[in-house]
C-alpha atoms as a PDB file:
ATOM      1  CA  UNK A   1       0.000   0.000   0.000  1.00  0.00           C
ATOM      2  CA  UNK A   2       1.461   3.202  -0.857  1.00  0.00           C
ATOM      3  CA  UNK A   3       2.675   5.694   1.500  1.00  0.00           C
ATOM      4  CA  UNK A   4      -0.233   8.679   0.695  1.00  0.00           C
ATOM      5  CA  UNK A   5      -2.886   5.921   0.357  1.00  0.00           C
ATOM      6  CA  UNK A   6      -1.603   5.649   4.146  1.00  0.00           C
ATOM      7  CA  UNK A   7      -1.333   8.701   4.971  1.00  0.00           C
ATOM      8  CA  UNK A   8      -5.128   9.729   3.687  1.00  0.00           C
ATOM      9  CA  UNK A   9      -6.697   6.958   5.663  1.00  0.00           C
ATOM     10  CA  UNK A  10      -5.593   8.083   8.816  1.00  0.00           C
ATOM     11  CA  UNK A  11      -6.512  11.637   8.309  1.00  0.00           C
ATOM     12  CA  UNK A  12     -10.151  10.656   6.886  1.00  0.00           C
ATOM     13  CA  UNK A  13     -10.153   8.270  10.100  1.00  0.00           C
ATOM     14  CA  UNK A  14      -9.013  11.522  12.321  1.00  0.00           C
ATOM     15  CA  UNK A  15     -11.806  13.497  11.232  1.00  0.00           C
ATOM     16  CA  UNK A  16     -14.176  10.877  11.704  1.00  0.00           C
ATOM     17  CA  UNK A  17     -13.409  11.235  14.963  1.00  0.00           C
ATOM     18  CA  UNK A  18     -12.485   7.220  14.766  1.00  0.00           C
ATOM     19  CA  UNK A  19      -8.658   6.907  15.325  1.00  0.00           C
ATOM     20  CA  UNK A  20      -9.243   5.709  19.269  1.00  0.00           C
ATOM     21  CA  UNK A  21     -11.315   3.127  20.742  1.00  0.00           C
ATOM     22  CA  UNK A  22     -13.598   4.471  23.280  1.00  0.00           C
ATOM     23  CA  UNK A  23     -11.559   6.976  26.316  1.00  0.00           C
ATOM     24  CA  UNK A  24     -10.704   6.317  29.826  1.00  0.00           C
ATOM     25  CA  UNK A  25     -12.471   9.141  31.713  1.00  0.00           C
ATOM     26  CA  UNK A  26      -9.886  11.814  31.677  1.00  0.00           C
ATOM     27  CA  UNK A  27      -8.398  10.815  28.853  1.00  0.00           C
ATOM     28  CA  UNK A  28      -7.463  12.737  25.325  1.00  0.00           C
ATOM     29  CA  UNK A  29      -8.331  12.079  21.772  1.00  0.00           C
ATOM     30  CA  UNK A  30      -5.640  12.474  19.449  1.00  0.00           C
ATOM     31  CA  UNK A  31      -5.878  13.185  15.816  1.00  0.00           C
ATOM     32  CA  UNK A  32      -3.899  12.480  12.675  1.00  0.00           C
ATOM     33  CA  UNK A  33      -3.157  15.182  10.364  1.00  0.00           C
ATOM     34  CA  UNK A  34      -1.180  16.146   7.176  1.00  0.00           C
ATOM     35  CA  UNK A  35       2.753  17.106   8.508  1.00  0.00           C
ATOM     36  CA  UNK A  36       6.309  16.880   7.439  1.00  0.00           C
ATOM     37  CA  UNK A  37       8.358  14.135   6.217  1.00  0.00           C
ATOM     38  CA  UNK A  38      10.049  11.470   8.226  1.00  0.00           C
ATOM     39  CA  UNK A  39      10.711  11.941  12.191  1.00  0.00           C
ATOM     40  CA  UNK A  40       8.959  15.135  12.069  1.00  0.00           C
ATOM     41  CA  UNK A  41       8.105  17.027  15.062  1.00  0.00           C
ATOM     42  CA  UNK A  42       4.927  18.801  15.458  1.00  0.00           C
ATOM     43  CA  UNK A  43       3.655  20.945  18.270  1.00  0.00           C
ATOM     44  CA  UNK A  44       0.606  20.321  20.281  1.00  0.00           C
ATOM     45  CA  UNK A  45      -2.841  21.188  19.659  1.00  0.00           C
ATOM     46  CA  UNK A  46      -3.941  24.467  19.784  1.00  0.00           C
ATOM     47  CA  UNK A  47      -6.327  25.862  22.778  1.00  0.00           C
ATOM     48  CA  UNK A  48      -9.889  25.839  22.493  1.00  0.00           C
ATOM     49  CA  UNK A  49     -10.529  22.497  20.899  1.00  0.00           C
ATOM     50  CA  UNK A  50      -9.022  22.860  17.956  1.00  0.00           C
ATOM     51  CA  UNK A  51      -6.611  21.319  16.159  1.00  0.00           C
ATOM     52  CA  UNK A  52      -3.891  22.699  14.028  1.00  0.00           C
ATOM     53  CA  UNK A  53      -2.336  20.885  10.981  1.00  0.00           C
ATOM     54  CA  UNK A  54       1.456  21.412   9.560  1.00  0.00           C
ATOM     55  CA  UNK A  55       2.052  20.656   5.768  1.00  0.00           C
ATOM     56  CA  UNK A  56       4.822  20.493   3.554  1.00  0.00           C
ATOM     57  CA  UNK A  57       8.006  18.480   4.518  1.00  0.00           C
ATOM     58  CA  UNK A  58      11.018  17.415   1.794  1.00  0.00           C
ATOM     59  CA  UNK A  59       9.940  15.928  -0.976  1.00  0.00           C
ATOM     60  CA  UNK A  60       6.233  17.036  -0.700  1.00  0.00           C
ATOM     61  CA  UNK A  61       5.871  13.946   1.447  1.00  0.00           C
ATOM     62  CA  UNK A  62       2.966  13.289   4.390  1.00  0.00           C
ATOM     63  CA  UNK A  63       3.518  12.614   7.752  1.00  0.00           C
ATOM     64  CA  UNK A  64       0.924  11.437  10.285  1.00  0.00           C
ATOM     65  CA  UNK A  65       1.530  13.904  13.053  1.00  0.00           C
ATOM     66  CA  UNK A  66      -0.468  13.324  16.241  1.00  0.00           C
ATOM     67  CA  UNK A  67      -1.876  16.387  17.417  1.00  0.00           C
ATOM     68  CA  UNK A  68      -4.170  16.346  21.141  1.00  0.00           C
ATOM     69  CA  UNK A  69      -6.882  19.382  21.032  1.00  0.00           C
ATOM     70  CA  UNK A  70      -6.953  19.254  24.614  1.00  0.00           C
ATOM     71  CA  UNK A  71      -2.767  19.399  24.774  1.00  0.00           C
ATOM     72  CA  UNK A  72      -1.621  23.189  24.887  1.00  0.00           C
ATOM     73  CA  UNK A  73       2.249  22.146  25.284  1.00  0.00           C
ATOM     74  CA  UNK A  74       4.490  20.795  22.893  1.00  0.00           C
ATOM     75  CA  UNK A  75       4.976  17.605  21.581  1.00  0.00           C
ATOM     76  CA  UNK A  76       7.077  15.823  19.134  1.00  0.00           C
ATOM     77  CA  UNK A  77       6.027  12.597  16.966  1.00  0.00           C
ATOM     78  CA  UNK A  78       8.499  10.252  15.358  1.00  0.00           C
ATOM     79  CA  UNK A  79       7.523   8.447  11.720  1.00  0.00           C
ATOM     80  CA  UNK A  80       9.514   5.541  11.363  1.00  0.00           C
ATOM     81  CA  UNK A  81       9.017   3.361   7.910  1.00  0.00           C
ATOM     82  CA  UNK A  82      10.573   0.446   9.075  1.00  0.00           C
ATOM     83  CA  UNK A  83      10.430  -1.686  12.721  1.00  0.00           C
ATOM     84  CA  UNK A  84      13.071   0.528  15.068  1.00  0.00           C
ATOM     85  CA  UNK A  85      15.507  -1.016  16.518  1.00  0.00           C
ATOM     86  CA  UNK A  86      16.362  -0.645  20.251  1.00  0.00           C
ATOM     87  CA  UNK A  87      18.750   2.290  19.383  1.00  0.00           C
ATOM     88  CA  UNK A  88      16.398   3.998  17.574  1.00  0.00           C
ATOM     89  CA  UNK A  89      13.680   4.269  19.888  1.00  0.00           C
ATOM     90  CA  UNK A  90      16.432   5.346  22.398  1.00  0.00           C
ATOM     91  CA  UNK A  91      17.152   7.888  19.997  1.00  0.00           C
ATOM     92  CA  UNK A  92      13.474   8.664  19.950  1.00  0.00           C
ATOM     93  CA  UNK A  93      13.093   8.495  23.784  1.00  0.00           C
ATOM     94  CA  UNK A  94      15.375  11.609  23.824  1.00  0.00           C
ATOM     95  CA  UNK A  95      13.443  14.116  21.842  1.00  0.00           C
ATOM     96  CA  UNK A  96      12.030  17.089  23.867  1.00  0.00           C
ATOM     97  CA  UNK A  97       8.432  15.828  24.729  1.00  0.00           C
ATOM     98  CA  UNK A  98       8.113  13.244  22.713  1.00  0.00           C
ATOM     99  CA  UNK A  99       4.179  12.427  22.646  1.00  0.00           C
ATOM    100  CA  UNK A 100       3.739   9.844  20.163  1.00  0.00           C
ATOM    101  CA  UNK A 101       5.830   7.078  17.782  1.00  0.00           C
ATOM    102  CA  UNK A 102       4.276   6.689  14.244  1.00  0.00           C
ATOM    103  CA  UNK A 103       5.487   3.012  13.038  1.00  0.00           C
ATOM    104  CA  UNK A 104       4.194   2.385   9.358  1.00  0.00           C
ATOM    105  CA  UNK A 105       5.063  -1.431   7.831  1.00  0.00           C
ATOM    106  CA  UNK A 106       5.176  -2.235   4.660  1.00  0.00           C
ATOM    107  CA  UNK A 107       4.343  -5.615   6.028  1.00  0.00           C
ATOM    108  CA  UNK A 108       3.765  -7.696   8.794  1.00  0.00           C
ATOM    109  CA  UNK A 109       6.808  -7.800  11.185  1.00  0.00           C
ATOM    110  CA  UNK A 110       8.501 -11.839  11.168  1.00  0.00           C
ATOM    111  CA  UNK A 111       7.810 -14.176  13.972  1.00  0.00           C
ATOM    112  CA  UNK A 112      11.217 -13.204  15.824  1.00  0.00           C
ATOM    113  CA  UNK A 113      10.690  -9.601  15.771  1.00  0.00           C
ATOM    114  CA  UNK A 114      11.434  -8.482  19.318  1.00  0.00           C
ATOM    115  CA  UNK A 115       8.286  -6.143  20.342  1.00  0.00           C
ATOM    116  CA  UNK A 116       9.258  -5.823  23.872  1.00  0.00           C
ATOM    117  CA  UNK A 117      11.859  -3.009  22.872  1.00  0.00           C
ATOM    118  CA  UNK A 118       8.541  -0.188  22.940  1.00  0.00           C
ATOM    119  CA  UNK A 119       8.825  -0.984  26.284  1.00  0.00           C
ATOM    120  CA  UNK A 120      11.902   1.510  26.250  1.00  0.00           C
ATOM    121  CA  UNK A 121      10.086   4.616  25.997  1.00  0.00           C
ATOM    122  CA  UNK A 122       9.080   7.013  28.235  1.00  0.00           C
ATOM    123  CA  UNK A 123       5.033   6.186  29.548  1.00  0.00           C
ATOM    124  CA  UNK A 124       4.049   9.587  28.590  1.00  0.00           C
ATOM    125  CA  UNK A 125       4.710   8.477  24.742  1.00  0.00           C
ATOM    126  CA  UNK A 126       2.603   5.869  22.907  1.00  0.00           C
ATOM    127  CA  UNK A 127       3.383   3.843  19.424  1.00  0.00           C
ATOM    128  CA  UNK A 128       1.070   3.933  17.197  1.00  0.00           C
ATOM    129  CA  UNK A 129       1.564   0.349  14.537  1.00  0.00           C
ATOM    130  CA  UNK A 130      -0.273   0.329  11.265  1.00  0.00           C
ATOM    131  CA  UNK A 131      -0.115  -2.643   8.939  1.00  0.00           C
ATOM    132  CA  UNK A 132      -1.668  -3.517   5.528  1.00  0.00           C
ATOM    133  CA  UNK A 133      -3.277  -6.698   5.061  1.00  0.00           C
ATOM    134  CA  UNK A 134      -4.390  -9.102   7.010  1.00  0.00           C
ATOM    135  CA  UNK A 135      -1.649 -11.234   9.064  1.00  0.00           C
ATOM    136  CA  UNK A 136      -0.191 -14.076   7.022  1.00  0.00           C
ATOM    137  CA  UNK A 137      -0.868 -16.601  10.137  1.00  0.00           C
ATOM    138  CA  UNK A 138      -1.649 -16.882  13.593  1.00  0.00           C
ATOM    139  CA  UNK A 139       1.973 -16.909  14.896  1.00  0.00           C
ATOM    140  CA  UNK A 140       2.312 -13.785  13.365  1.00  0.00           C
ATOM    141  CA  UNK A 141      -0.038 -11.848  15.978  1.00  0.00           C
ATOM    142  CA  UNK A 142       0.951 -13.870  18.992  1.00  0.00           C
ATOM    143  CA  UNK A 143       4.215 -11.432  19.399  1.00  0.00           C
ATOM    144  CA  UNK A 144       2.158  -8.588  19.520  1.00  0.00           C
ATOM    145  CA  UNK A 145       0.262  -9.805  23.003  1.00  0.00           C
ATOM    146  CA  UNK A 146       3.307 -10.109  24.806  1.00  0.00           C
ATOM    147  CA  UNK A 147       4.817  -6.388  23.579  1.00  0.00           C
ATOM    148  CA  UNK A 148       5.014  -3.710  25.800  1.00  0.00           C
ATOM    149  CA  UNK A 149       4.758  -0.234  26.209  1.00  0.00           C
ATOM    150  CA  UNK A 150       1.205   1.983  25.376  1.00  0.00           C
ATOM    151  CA  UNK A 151       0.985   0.114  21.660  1.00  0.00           C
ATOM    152  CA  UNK A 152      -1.616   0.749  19.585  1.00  0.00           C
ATOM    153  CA  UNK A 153      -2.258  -1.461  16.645  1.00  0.00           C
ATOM    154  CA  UNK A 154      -4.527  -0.427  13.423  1.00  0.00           C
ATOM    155  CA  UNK A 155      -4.752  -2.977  10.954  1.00  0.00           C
ATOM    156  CA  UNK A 156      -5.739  -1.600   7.137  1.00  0.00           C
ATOM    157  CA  UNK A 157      -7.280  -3.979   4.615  1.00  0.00           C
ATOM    158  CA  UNK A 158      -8.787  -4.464   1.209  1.00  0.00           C
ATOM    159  CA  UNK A 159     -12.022  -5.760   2.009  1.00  0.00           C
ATOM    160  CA  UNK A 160     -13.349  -8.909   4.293  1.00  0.00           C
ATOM    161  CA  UNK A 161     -10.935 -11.955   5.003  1.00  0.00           C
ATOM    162  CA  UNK A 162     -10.764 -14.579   2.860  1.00  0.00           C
ATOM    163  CA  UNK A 163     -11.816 -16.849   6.059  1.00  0.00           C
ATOM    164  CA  UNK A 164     -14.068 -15.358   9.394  1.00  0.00           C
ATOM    165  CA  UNK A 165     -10.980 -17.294  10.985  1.00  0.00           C
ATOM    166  CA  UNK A 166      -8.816 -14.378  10.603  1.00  0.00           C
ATOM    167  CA  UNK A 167     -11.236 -12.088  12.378  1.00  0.00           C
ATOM    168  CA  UNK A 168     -11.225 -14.539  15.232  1.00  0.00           C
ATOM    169  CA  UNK A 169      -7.308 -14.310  15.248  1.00  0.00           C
ATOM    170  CA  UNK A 170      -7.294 -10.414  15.217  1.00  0.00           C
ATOM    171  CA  UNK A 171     -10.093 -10.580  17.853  1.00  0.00           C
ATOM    172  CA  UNK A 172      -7.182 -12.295  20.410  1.00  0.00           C
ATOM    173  CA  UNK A 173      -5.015  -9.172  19.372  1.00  0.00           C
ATOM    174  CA  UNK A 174      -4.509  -7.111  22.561  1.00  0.00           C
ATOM    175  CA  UNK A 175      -3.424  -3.732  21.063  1.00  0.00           C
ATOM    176  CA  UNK A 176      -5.577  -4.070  17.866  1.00  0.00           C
ATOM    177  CA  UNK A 177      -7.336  -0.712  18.134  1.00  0.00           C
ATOM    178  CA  UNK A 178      -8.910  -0.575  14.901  1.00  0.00           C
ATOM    179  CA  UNK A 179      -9.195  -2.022  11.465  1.00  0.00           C
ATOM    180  CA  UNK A 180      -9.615   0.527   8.302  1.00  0.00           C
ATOM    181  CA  UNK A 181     -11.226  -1.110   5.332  1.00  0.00           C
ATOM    182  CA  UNK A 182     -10.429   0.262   2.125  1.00  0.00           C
ATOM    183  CA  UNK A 183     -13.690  -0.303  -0.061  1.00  0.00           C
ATOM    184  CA  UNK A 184     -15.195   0.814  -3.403  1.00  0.00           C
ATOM    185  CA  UNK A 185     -18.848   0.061  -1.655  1.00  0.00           C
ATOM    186  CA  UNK A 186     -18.004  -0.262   1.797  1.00  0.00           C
ATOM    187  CA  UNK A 187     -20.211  -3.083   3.759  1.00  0.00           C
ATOM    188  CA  UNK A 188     -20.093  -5.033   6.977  1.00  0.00           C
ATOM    189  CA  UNK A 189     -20.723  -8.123   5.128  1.00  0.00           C
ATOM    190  CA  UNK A 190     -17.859 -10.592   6.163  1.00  0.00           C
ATOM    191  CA  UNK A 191     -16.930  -8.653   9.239  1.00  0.00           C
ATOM    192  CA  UNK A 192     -19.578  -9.500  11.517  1.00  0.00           C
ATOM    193  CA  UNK A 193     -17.125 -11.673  14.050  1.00  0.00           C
ATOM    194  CA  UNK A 194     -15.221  -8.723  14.309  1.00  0.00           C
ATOM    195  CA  UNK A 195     -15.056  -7.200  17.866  1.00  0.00           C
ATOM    196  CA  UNK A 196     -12.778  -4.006  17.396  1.00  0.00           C
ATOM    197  CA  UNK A 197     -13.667  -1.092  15.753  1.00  0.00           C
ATOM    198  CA  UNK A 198     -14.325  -1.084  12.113  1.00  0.00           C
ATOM    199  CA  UNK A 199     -13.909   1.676   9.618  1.00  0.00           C
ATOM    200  CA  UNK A 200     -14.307   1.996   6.079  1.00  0.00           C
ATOM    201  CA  UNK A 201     -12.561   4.216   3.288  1.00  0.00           C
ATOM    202  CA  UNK A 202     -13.865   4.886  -0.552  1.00  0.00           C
ATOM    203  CA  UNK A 203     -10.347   6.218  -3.139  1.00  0.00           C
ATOM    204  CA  UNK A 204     -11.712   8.217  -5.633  1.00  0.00           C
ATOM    205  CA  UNK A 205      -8.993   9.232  -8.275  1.00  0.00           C
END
């Protein structure tokens, strides 16, 4: 799936107010809007409610900047394109208040991908996971229940699974917050076993 394609969902899903799965009392809702290019930075939302969006960034490029309406101080967000290493997320773990880690896969992560390293950032900061597709088997999820850290998974597909069996795997997912369909006529046909949030986005060219 192509970066913008990416990109667009989440900020569709943002203004849908739809991102988050339902808040602890207390708690903030975070949106996703247009920014700058990799491991941007973004300050936090302006005062009143509303949100403010930063554009741009090299190569005309979109970032998924997380910005919190109710959040009057900075933050920072980190887009990684690839599963960061322990170093990296060190790295990341030193930015000036760092607010949110923006992890987007071209795939699912192998087997012996160690998840516990999101664990090494500070518990102010959460990650925020989005993979295409739908996992390739059930071994495949099992390393995400035993990550750590405040992980939040959002799945984005083509359309229903080829077997309800794969809903019933994602349903065992502990940070799947969401899946995002991506669907000419969008329909919860074939998704009815699915117990997460479910949201649907039309491409028009």
């Amino acid at each position: 799936m192509r970066r913008l394609e990416i990109c667009a969902l989440l900020m569709l899903g943002a203004l849908a107010g739809c991102m988050t799965a339902a808040p602890m009392p207390g708690a903030t809702t975070p949106e996703l809007s247009p920014g700058g290019g990799p491991a941007a930075s973004a300050g936090g939302g302006a005062a009143g409610g509303e949100s403010e969006a930063a554009s741009g960034g090299a190569g005309g490029g979109y970032a998924p900047l997380i910005l919190d309406r109710t959040d009057t101080g900075l933050g920072s967000t980190v887009e990684f394109h690839h599963l960061p290493s322990a170093a990296e997320l060190s790295d990341a773990a030193g930015l000036f208040a760092i607010r949110h880690v923006v992890v987007m896969l071209p795939n699912w992560p192998q087997v012996s991908a160690d998840l516990a390293r999101f664990g090494a950032l500070p518990p102010e900061a959460d990650v925020i996971v989005i993979v295409p597709g739908y996992a390739p088997d059930r071994t495949a999820l099992d390393a995400w229940n035993y990550s750590r850290g405040r992980l939040r998974l959002i799945v984005v597909v083509d359309g229903p699974p080829m077997s309800p069996l794969q809903l019933d795997d994602l349903n065992t997912l502990r940070p799947l917050e969401r899946v995002v369909a991506r669907m000419d006529q969008p329909s919860r046909a074939g998704f009815e076993r699915l117990q997460r949030p479910l949201s649907f986005v039309t491409t028009v060219d």
